[in-house]
Protein backbone atom coordinates (compact mmCIF):
# COMPACT_ATOMS: atom_id res chain seq x y z
CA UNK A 1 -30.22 1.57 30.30
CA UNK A 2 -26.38 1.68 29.05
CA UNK A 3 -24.22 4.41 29.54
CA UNK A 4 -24.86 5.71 25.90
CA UNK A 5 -28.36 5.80 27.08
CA UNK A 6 -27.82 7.38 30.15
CA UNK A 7 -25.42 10.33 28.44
CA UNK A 8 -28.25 11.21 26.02
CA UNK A 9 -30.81 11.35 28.99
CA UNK A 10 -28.52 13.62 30.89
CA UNK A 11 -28.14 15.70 27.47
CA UNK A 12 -32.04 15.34 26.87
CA UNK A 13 -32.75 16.72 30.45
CA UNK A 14 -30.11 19.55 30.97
CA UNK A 15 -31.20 21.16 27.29
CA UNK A 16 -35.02 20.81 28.07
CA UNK A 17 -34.44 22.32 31.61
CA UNK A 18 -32.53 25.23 30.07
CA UNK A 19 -35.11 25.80 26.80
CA UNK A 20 -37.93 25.85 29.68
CA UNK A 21 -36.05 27.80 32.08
CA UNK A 22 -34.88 30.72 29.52
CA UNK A 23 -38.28 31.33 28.19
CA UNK A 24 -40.81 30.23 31.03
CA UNK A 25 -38.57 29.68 34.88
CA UNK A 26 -36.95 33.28 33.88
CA UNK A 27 -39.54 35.25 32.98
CA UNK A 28 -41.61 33.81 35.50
CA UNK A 29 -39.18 34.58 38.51
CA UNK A 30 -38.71 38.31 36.60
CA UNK A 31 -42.40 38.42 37.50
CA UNK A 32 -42.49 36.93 41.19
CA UNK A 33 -40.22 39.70 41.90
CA UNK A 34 -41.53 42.74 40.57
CA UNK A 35 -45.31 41.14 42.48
CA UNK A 36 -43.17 41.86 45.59
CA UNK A 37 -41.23 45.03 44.86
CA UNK A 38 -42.44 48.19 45.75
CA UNK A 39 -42.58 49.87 42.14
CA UNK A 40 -41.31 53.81 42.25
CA UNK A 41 -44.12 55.94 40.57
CA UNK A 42 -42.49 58.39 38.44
CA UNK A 43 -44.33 61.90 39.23
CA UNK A 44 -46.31 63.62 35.91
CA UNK A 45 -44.10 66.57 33.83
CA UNK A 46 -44.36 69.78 36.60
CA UNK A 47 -42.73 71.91 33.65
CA UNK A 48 -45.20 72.17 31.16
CA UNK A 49 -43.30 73.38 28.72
CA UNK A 50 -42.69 76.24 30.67
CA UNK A 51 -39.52 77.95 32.47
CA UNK A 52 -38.71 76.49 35.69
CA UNK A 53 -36.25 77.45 38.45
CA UNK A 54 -35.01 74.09 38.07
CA UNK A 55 -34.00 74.42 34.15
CA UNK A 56 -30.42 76.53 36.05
CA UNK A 57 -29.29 73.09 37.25
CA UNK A 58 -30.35 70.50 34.19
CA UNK A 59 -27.46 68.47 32.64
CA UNK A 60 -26.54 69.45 29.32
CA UNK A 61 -27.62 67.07 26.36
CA UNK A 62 -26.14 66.28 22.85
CA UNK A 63 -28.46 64.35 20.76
CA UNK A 64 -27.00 62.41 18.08
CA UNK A 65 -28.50 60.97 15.13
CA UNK A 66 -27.08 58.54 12.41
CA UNK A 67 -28.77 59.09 9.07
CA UNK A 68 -28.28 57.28 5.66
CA UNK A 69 -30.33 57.70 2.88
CA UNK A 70 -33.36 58.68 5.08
CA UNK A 71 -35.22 61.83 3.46
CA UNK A 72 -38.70 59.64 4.21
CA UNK A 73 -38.10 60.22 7.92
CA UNK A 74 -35.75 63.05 8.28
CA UNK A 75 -38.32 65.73 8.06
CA UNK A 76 -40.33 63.91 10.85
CA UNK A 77 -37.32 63.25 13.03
CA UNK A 78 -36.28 66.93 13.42
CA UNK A 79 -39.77 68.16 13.79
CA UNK A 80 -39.98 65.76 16.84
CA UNK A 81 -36.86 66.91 18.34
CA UNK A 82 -37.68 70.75 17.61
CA UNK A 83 -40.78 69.66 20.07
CA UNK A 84 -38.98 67.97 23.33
CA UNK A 85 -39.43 69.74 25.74
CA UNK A 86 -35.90 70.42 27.04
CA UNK A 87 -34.62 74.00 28.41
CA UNK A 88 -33.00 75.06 24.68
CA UNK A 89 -30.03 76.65 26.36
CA UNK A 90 -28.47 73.13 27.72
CA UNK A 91 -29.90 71.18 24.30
CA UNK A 92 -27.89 70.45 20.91
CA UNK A 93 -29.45 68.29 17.95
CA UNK A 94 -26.74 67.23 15.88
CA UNK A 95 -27.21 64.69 13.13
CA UNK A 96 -24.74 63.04 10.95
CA UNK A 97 -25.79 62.00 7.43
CA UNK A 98 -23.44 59.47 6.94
CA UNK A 99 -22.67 59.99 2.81
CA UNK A 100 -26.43 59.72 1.95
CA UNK A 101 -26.84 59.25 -2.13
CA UNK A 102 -30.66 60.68 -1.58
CA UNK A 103 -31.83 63.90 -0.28
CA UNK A 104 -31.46 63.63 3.55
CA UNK A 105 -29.21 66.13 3.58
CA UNK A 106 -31.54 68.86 1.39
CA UNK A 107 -34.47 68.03 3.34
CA UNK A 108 -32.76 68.27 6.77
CA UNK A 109 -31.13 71.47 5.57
CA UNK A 110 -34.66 72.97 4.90
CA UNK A 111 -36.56 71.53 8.01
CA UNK A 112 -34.38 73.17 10.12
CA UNK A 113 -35.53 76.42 8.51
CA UNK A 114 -38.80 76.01 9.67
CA UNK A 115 -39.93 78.29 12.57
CA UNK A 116 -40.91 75.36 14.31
CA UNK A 117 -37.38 74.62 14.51
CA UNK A 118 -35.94 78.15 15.16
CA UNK A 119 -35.47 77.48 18.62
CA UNK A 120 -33.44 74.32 18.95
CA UNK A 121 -29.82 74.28 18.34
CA UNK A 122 -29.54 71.91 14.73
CA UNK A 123 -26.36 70.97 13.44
CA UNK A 124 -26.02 68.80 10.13
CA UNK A 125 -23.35 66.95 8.99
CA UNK A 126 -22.71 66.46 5.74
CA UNK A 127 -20.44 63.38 5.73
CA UNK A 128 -19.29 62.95 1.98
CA UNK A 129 -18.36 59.08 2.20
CA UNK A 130 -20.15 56.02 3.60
CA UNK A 131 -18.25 55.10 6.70
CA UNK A 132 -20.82 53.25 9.11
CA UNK A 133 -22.70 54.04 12.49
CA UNK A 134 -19.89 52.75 14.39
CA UNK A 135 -17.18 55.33 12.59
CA UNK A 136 -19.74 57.89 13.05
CA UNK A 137 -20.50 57.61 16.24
CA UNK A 138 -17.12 57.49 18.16
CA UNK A 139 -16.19 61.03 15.09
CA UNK A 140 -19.69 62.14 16.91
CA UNK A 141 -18.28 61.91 20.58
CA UNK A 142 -15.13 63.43 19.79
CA UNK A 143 -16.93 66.63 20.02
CA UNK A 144 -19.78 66.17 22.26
CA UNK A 145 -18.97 68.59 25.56
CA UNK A 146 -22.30 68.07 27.27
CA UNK A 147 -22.70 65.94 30.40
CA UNK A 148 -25.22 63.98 28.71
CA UNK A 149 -25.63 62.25 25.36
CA UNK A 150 -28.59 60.63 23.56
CA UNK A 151 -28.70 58.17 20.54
CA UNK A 152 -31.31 57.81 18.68
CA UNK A 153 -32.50 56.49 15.40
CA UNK A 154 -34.40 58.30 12.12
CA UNK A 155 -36.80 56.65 11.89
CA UNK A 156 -38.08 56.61 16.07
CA UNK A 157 -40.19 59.50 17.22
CA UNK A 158 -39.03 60.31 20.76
CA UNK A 159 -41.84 61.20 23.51
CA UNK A 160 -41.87 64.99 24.37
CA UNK A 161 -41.06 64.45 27.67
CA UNK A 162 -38.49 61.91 27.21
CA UNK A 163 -35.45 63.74 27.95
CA UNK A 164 -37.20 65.41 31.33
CA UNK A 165 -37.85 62.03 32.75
CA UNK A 166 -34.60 60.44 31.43
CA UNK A 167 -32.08 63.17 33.31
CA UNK A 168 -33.76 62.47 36.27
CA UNK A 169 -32.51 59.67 36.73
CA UNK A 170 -28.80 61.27 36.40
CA UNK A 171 -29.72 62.68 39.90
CA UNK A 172 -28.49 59.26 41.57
CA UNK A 173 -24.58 59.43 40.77
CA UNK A 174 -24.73 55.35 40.29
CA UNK A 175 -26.79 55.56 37.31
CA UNK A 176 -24.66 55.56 33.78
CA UNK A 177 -27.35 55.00 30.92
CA UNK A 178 -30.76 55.08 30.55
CA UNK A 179 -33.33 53.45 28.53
CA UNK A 180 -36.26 53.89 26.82
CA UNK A 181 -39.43 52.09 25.96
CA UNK A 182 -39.48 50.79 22.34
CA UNK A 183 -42.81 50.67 20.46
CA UNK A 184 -43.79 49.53 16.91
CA UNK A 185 -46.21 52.26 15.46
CA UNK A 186 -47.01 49.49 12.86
CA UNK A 187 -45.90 45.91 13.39
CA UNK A 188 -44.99 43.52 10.64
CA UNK A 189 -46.99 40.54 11.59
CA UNK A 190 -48.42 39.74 14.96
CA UNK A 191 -45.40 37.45 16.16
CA UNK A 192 -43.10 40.64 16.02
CA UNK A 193 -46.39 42.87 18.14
CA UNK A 194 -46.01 39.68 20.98
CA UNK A 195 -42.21 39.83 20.79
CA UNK A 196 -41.26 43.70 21.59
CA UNK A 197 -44.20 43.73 24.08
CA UNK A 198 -42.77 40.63 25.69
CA UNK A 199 -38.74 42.38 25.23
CA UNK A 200 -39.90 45.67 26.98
CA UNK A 201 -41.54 43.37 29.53
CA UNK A 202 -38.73 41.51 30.26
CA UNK A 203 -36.18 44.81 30.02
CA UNK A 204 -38.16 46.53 32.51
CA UNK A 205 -38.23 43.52 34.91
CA UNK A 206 -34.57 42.88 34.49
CA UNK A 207 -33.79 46.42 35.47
CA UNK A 208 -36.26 46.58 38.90
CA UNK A 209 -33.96 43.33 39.63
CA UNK A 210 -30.31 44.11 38.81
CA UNK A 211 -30.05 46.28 35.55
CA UNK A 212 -31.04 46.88 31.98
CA UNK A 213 -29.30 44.92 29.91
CA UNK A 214 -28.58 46.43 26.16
CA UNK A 215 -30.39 49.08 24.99
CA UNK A 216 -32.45 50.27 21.79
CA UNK A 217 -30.52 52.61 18.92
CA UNK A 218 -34.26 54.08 18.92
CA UNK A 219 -33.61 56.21 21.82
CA UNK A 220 -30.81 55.83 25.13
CA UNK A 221 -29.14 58.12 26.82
CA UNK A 222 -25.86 57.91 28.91
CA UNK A 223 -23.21 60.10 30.94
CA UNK A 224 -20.78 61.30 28.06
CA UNK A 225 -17.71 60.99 30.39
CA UNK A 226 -18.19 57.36 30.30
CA UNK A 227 -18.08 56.48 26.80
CA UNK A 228 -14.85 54.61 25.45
CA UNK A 229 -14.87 54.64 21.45
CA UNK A 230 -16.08 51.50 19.41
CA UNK A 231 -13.79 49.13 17.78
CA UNK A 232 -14.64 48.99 14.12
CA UNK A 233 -16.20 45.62 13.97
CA UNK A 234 -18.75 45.81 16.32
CA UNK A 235 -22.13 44.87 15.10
CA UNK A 236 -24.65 46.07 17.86
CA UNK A 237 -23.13 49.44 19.08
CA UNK A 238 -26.07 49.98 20.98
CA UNK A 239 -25.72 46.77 23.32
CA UNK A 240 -21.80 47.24 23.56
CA UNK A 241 -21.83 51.06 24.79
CA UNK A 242 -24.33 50.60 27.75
CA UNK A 243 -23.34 47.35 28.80
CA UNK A 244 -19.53 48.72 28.80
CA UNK A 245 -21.06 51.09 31.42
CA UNK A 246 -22.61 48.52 33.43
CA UNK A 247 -19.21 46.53 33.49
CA UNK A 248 -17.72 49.45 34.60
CA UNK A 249 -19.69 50.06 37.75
CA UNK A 250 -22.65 52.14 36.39
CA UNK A 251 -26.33 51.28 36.92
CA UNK A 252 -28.59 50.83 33.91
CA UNK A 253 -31.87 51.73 34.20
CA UNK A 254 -35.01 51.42 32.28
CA UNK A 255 -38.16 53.77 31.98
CA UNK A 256 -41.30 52.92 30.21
CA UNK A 257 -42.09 56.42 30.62
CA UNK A 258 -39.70 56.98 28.62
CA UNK A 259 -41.19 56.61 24.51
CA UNK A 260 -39.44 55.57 21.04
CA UNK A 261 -42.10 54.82 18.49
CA UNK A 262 -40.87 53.02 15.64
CA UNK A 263 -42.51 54.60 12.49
CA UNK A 264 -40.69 52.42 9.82
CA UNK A 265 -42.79 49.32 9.01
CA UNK A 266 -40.98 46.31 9.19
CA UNK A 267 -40.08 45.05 5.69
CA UNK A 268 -41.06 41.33 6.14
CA UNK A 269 -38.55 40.53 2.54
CA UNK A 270 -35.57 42.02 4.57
CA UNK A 271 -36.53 40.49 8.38
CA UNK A 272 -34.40 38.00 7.99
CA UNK A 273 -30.84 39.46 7.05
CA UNK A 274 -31.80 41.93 9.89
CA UNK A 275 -32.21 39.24 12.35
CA UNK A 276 -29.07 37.55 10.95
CA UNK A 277 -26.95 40.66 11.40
CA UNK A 278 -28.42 41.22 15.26
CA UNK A 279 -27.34 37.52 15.63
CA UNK A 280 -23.78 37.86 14.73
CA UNK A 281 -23.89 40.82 16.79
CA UNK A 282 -25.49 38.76 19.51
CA UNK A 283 -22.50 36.28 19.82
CA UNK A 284 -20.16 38.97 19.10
CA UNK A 285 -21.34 40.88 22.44
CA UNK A 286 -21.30 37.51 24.70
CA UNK A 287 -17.55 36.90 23.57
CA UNK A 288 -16.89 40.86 24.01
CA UNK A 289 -19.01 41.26 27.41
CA UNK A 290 -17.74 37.76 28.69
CA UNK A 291 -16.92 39.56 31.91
CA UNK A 292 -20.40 40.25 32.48
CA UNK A 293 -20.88 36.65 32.96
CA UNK A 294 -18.74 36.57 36.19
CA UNK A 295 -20.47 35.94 39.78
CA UNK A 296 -18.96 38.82 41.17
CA UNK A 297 -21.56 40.83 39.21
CA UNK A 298 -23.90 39.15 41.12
CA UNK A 299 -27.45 40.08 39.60
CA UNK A 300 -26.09 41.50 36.28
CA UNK A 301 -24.16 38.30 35.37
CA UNK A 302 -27.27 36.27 36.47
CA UNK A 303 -29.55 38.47 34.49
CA UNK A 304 -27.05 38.03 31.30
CA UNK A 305 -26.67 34.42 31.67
CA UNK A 306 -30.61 33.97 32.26
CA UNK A 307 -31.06 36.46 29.28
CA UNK A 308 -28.82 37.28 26.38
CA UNK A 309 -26.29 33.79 27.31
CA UNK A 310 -29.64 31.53 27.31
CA UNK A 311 -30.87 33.17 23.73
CA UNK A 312 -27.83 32.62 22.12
CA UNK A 313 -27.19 29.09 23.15
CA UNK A 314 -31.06 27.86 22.29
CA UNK A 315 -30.69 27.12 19.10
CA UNK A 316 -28.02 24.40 19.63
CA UNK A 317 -29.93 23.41 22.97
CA UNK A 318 -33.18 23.04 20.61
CA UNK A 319 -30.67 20.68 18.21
CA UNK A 320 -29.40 18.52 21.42
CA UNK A 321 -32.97 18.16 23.01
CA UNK A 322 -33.59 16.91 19.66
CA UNK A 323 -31.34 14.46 18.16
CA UNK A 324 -31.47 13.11 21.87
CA UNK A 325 -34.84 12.40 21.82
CA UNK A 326 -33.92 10.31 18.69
CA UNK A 327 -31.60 8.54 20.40
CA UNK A 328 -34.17 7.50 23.23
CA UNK A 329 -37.49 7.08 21.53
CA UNK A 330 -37.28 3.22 21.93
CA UNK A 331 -39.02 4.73 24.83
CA UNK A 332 -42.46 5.94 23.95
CA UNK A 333 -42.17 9.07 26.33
CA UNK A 334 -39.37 10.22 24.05
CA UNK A 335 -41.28 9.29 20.80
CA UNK A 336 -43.77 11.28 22.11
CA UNK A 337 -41.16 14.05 22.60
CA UNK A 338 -39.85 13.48 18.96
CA UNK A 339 -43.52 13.95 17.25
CA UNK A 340 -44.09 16.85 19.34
CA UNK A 341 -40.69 18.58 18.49
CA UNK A 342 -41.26 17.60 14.81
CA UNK A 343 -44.73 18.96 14.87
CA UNK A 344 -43.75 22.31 16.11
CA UNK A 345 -41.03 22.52 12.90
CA UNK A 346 -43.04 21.33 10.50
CA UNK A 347 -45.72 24.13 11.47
CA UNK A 348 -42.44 26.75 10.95
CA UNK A 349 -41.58 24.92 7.57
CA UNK A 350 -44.90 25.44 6.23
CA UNK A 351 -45.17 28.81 7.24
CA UNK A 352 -42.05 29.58 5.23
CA UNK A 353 -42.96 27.67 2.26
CA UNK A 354 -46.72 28.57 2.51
CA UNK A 355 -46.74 32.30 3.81
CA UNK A 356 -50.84 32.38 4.11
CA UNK A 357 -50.78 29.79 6.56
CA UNK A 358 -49.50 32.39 8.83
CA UNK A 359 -52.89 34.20 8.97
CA UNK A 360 -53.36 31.50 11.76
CA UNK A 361 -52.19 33.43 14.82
CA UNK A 362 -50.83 30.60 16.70
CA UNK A 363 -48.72 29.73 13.57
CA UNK A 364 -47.40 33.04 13.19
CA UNK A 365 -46.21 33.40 16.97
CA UNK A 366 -44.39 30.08 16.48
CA UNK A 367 -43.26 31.00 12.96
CA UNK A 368 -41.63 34.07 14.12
CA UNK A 369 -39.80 32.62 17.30
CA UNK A 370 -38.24 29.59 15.09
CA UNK A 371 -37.40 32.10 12.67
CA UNK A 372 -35.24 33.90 15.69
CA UNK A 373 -33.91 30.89 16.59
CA UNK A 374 -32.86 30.09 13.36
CA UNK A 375 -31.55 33.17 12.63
CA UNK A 376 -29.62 33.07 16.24
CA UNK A 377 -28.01 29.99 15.22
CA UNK A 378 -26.83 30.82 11.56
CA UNK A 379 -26.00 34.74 12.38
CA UNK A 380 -23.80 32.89 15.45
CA UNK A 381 -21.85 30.32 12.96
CA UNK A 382 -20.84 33.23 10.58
CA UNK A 383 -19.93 35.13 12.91
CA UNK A 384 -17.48 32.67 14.95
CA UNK A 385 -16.26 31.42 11.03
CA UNK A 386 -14.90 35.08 9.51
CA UNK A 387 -13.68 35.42 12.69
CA UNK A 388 -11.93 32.57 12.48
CA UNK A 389 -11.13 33.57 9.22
CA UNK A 390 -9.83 36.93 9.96
């Protein structure tokens, strides 16, 4: 072999390694571990609803939610929060309708009329102008006095006990946020059903071994004192203001007993530019949590290497395993490799141009993960170009 040869083996075998590593090796060890970790059982809701002794001593809790034009799912939203089952002398709803051009604000101004909702401290803000989650948030937090605060989005219906289960976890003075289990009511195809059941899989895993890394804007809750505001670009405010925590000391954890059902069906027309956005946010977070990737974190940074890092560098390890295989497939291993690798695109291709060959559920899976990947690498590029730019 010459050297050229030998530089696009090395390039062939390191990007391989990693691809297989990130979504096989690293779930796989996630898994060997948990096998041989004693899991804590989280004991069943001794409150019922009902006053307890132990109500005297429960943190305070703010929870905050970001509307815009959402008067399909207000209604809903504030009927599920009038029914958590939280002492209602240490809980405050407040919601922040972020200069909605519908009638969010008319329909949450008449839900909270409702006698189901007489008991529960609502607060609505009528925001005039369109500023963005991440102004409203860090307005939100300049008047949130409670030792706890919760985030969580319209269109997620929060489990009754969530907030019970999720404060006790505040009882351990190393724990800064905690997270909840996210859950598609309806999912838009079967590739997104495998995805979020393989995320929450993976979330819970990498919080039994070092901590939970991000968080879902359908429902997490963190120690108020700890929050710094948001700079105004930042794309994914709910990966940035956890993982701040965790770089700070905190402990992250994650609860599957803990419940945010997504309601919202995924609009398959807009997927896309969502996954585009979460992508630019993606490479955004890696440059803004580079810390994170330091040993001295120990299991965090090898959690957010194996994780989030891995994710966002696929797509261009997916291009170098590629166009190396070119390079080599004199040798009929790497044709082989080249057919294979071809195969697998040409099945996402035709699922783009052809959408009913998706009703093949093998199709669809790989569909929807090249379709991440794709959207990784383009939402990444933008992202590093207006920044460039800027």
């Amino acid at each position: 072999m010459s050297k050229f040869e030998w530089i696009w083996l090395a390039i062939f075998i390191i990007s391989s390694f990693l691809i297989v590593y990130h979504h096989v090796g690293y779930p796989w060890l996630l898994k060997m571990y948990l096998k041989y970790r004693t899991r804590k059982i989280n004991k069943g809701n001794e409150r019922r609803f009902e006053f307890n002794h132990s109500d005297y001593f429960r943190p305070s809790i703010t929870v905050i939610v970001p509307a815009y034009n959402e008067e399909a799912w207000i209604a809903q939203k504030i009927r599920n929060l009038a029914m958590v089952d939280y002492p209602r002398d240490k809980l405050r709803v407040e919601i922040y309708c972020d200069g909605c051009t519908d009638n969010t604000v008319d329909i949450a101004q008449q839900t909270i009329q409702e006698a189901t909702c007489a008991d529960t401290l609502f607060i609505i803000h009528d925001c005039k102008q369109n500023r963005g989650k991440v102004a409203v948030i860090n307005e939100a937090m300049n008047s949130v006095d409670t030792d706890l605060t919760t985030f969580s989005d319209v269109s997620a219906i929060t489990s009754i006990d969530a907030l019970l289960i999720a404060e006790r976890h505040f009882e351990n003075p190393d724990v800064g946020v905690v997270n909840g289990q996210y859950v598609l009511y309806e999912s838009g195809s079967a590739g997104e059903e495998k995805y979020w059941e393989y995320q929450c899989d993976m979330k819970f895993a990498e919080a039994k071994m070092a901590t939970a890394i991000g968080a879902h804007g359908a429902f997490y809750i963190f120690r108020t004192a700890l929050f710094t505001p948001l700079g105004t670009s930042i794309i994914n405010d709910d990966f940035i203001i956890p993982m701040e925590i965790v770089s700070r000391g905190y402990e992250a954890v994650y609860d599957n007993n803990v419940i945010a059902t997504e309601m919202e069906p995924t609009d398959l027309s807009d997927d896309f530019s969502r996954r585009l956005r979460i992508s630019a946010g993606n490479m955004q977070q890696a440059m803004f949590l580079g810390k994170l990737f330091h040993p001295r974190f120990r299991r965090v940074a090898f959690a957010f290497f194996s994780g989030k890092g891995l994710r966002l560098l696929t797509p261009y390890l997916m291009l170098a395993m590629f166009i190396s295989s070119i390079m080599l497939m004199d040798n009929h291993l790497f044709f082989g490799m080249v057919l294979a690798q071809s195969l697998i695109y040409a099945v996402g291709i035709a699922c783009w141009l052809f959408p009913a060959v998706t009703n093949i559920k093998t199709f669809q899976l790989v569909h929807y993960v090249l379709m991440g990947h794709t959207a990784n690498l383009i939402g990444g590029i933008k992202y590093l170009v207006n920044r460039c730019r800027a």
